[in-house]
C-alpha atoms as a PDB file:
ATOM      1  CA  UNK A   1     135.775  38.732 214.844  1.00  0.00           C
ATOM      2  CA  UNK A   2     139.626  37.745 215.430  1.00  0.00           C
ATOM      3  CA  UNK A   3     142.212  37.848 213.411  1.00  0.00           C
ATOM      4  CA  UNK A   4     142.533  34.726 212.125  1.00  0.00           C
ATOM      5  CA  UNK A   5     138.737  34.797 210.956  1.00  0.00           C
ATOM      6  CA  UNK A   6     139.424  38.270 209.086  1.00  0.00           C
ATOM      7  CA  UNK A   7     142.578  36.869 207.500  1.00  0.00           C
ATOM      8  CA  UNK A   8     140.398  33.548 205.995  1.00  0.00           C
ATOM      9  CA  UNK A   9     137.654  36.026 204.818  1.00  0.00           C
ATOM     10  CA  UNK A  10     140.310  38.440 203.055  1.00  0.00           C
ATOM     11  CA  UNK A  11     141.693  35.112 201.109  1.00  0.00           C
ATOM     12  CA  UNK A  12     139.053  33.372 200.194  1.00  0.00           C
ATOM     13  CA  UNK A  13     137.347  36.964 198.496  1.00  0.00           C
ATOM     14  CA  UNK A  14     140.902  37.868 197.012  1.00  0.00           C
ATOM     15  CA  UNK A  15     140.892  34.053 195.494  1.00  0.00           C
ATOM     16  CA  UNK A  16     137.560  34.671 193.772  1.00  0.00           C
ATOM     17  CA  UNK A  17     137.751  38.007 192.504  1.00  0.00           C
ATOM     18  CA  UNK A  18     141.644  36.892 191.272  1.00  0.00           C
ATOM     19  CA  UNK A  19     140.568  33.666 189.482  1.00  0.00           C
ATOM     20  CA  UNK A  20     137.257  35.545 187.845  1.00  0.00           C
ATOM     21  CA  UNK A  21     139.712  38.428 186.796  1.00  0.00           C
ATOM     22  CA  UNK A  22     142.377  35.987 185.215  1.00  0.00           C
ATOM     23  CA  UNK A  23     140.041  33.481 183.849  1.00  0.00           C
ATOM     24  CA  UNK A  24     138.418  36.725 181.408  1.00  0.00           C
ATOM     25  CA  UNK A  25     141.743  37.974 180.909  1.00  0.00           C
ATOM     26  CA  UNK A  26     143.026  34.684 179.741  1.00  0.00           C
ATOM     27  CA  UNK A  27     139.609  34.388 177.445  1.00  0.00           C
ATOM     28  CA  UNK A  28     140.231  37.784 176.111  1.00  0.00           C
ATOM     29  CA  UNK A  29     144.220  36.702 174.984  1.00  0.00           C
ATOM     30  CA  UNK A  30     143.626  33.443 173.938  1.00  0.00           C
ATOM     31  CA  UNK A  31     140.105  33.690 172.076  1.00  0.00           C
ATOM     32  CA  UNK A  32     141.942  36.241 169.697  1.00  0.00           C
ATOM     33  CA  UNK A  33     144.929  34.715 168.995  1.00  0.00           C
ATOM     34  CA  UNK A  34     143.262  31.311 167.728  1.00  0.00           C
ATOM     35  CA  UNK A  35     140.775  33.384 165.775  1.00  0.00           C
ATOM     36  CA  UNK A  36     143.646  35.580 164.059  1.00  0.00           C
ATOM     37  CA  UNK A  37     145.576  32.724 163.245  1.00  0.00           C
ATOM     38  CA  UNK A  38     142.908  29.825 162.542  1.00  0.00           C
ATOM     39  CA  UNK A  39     140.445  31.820 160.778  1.00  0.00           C
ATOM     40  CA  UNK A  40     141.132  35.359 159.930  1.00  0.00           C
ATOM     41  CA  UNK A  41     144.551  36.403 159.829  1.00  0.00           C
ATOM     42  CA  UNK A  42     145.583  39.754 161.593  1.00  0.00           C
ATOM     43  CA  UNK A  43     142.627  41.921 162.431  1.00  0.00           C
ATOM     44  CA  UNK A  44     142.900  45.154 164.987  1.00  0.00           C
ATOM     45  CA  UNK A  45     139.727  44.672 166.960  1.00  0.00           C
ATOM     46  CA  UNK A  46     141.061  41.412 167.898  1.00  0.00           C
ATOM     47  CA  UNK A  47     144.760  43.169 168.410  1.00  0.00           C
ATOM     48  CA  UNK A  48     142.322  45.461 171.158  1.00  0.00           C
ATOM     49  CA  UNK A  49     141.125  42.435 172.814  1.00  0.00           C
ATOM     50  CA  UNK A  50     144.625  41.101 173.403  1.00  0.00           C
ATOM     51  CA  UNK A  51     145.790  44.321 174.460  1.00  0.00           C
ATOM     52  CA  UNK A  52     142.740  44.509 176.895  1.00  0.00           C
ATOM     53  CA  UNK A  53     143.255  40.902 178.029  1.00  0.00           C
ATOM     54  CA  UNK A  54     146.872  41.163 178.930  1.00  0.00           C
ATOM     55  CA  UNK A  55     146.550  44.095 180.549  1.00  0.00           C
ATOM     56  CA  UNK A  56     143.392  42.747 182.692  1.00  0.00           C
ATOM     57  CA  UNK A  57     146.218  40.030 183.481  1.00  0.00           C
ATOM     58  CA  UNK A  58     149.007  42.466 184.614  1.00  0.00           C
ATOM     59  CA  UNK A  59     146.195  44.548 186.576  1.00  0.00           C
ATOM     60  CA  UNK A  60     144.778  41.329 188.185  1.00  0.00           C
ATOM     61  CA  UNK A  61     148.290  40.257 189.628  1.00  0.00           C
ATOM     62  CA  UNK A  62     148.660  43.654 190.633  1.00  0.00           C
ATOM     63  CA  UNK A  63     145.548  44.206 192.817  1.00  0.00           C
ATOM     64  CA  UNK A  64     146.328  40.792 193.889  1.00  0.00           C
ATOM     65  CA  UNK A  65     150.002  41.296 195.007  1.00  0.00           C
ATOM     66  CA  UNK A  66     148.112  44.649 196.839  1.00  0.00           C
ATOM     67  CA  UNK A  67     145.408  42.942 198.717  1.00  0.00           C
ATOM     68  CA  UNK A  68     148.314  40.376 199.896  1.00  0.00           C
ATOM     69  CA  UNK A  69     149.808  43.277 201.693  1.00  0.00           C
ATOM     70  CA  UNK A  70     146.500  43.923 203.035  1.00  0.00           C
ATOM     71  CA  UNK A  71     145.999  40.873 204.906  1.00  0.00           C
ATOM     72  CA  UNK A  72     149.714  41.725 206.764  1.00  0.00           C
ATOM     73  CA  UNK A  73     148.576  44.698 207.771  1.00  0.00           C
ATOM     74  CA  UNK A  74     144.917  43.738 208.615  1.00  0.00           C
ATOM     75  CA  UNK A  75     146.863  41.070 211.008  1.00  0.00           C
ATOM     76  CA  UNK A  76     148.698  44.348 212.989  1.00  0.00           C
ATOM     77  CA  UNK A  77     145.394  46.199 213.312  1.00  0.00           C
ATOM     78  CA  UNK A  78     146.474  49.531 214.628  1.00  0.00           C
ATOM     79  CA  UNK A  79     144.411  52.735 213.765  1.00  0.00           C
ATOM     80  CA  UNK A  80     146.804  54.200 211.245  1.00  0.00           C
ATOM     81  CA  UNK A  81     146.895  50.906 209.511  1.00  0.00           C
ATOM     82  CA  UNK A  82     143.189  50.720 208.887  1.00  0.00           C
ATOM     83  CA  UNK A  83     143.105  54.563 207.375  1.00  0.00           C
ATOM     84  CA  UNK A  84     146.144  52.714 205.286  1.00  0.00           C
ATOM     85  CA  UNK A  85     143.686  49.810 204.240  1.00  0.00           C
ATOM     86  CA  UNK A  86     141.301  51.756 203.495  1.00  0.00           C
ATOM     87  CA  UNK A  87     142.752  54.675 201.245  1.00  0.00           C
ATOM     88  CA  UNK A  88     144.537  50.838 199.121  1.00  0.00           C
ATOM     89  CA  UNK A  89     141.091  49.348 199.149  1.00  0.00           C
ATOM     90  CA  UNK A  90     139.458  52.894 197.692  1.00  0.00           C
ATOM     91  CA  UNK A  91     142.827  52.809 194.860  1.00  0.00           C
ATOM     92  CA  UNK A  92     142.261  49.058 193.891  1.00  0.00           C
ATOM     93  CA  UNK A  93     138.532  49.760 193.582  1.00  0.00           C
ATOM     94  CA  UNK A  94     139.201  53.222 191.789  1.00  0.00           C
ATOM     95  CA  UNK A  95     141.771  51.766 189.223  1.00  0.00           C
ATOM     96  CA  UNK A  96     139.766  48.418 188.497  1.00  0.00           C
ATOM     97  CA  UNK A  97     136.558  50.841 187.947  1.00  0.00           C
ATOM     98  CA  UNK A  98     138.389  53.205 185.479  1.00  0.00           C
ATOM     99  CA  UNK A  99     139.871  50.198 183.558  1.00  0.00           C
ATOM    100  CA  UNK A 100     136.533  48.405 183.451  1.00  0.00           C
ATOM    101  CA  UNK A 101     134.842  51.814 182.278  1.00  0.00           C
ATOM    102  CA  UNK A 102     137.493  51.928 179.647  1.00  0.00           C
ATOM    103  CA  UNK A 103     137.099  48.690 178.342  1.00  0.00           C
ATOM    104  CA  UNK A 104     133.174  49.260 177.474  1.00  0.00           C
ATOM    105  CA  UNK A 105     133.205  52.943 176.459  1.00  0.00           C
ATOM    106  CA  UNK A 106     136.211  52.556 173.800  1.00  0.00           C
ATOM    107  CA  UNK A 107     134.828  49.682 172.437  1.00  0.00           C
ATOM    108  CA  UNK A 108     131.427  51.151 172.141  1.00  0.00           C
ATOM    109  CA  UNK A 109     133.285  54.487 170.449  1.00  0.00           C
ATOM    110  CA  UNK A 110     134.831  52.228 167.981  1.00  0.00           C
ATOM    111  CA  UNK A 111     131.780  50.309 167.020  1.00  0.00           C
ATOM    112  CA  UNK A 112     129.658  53.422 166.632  1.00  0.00           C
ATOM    113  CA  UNK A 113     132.536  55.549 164.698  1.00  0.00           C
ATOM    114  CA  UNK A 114     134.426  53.925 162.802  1.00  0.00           C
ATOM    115  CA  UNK A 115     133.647  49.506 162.490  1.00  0.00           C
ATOM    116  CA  UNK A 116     130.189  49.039 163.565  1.00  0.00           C
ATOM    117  CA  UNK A 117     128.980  45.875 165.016  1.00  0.00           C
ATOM    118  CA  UNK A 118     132.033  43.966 166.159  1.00  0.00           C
ATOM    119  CA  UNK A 119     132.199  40.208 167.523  1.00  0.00           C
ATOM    120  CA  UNK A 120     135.466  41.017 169.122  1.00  0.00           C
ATOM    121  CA  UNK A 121     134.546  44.496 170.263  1.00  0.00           C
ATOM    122  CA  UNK A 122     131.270  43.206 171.875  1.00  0.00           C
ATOM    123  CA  UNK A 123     133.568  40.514 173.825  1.00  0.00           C
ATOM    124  CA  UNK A 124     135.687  43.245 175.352  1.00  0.00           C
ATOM    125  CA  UNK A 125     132.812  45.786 176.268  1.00  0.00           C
ATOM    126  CA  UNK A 126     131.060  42.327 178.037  1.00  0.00           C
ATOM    127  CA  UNK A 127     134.523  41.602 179.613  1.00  0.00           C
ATOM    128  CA  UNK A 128     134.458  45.647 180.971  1.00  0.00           C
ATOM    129  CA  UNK A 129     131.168  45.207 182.039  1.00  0.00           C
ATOM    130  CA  UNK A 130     132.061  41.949 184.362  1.00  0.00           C
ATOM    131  CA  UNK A 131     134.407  44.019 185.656  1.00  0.00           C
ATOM    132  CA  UNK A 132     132.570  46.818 186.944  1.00  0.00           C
ATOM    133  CA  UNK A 133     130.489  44.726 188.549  1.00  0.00           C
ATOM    134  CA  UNK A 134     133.147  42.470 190.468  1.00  0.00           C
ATOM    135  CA  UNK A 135     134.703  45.768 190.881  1.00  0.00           C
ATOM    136  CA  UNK A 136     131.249  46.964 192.903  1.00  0.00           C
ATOM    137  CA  UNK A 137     130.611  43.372 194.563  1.00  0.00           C
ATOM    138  CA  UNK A 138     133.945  43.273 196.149  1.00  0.00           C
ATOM    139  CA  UNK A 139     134.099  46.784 197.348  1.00  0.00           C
ATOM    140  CA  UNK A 140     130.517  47.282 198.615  1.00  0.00           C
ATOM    141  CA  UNK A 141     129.613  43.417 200.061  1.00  0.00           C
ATOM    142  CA  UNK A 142     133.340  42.634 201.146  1.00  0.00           C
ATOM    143  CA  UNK A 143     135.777  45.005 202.271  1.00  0.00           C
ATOM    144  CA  UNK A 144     133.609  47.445 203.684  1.00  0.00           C
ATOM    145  CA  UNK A 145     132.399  45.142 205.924  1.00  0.00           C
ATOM    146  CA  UNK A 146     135.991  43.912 206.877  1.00  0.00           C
ATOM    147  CA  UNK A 147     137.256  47.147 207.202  1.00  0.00           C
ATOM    148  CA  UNK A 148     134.153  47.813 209.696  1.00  0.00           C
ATOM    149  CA  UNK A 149     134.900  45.051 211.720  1.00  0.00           C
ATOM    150  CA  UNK A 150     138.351  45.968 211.944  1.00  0.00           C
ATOM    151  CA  UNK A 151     137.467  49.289 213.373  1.00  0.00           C
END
């Protein structure tokens, strides 16, 4: 596979995963607000789901702004750049999969303990969920295989 053909796969996977990510994280921000100010005034669970969305946001641009960097140094393809891609690829992956772990389990904590069933909660252990598993499907189906063929 040449470069060029690498490079095209890296973007268009990056552009998916990116515009999924942002898309929920927008949800997750706007959804609340309208709700708290339309309908029922300041509530914490929906003060989580902002918190959650924004930071899904900021995390999203982040990983993004990472696997950017990737693509340069997938175009120089020495040896010590792929142990480089690889030990980003396993930190993105690692980061995105604690978040998204975070996002169901303290929900589910807070529903159980203290609130009980929660619209709002619900929304952000969903929004967790979807991120695990773009976290998986990105990592296992796509960049393993592009790190492989780099090798």
């Amino acid at each position: 596979m040449g470069e060029k053909d690498i490079k095209s796969e890296i973007g268009a996977r990056l552009n998916e995963t990116f515009l999924v990510q942002l898309i929920f994280g927008i949800l997750m921000v706007v959804v609340p607000i309208i709700m708290m100010v339309a309908v029922y005034g300041f509530d914490f669970n929906m003060l989580f789901s902002i918190i959650s969305g924004a930071l899904l946001i900021f995390y999203t641009f982040r990983v993004y702004y990472v696997r950017l960097n990737l693509m340069d140094l997938a175009e120089k393809a020495s040896k010590d750049l792929n142990e480089e891609i690889k030990t980003r690829v396993n930190e993105t992956f690692l980061v995105q999969l604690i978040f998204g772990i975070l996002m169901v389990v303290v929900p589910i904590i807070m529903m159980v303990a203290v609130y009980g069933f929660d619209f709002n909660m619900l929304f952000s252990v969903i929004s967790g969920g979807l991120l695990i598993f773009y976290a998986f499907r990105y990592y296992k189906t796509r960049m393993n295989e592009i790190i492989d063929k780099l090798e």
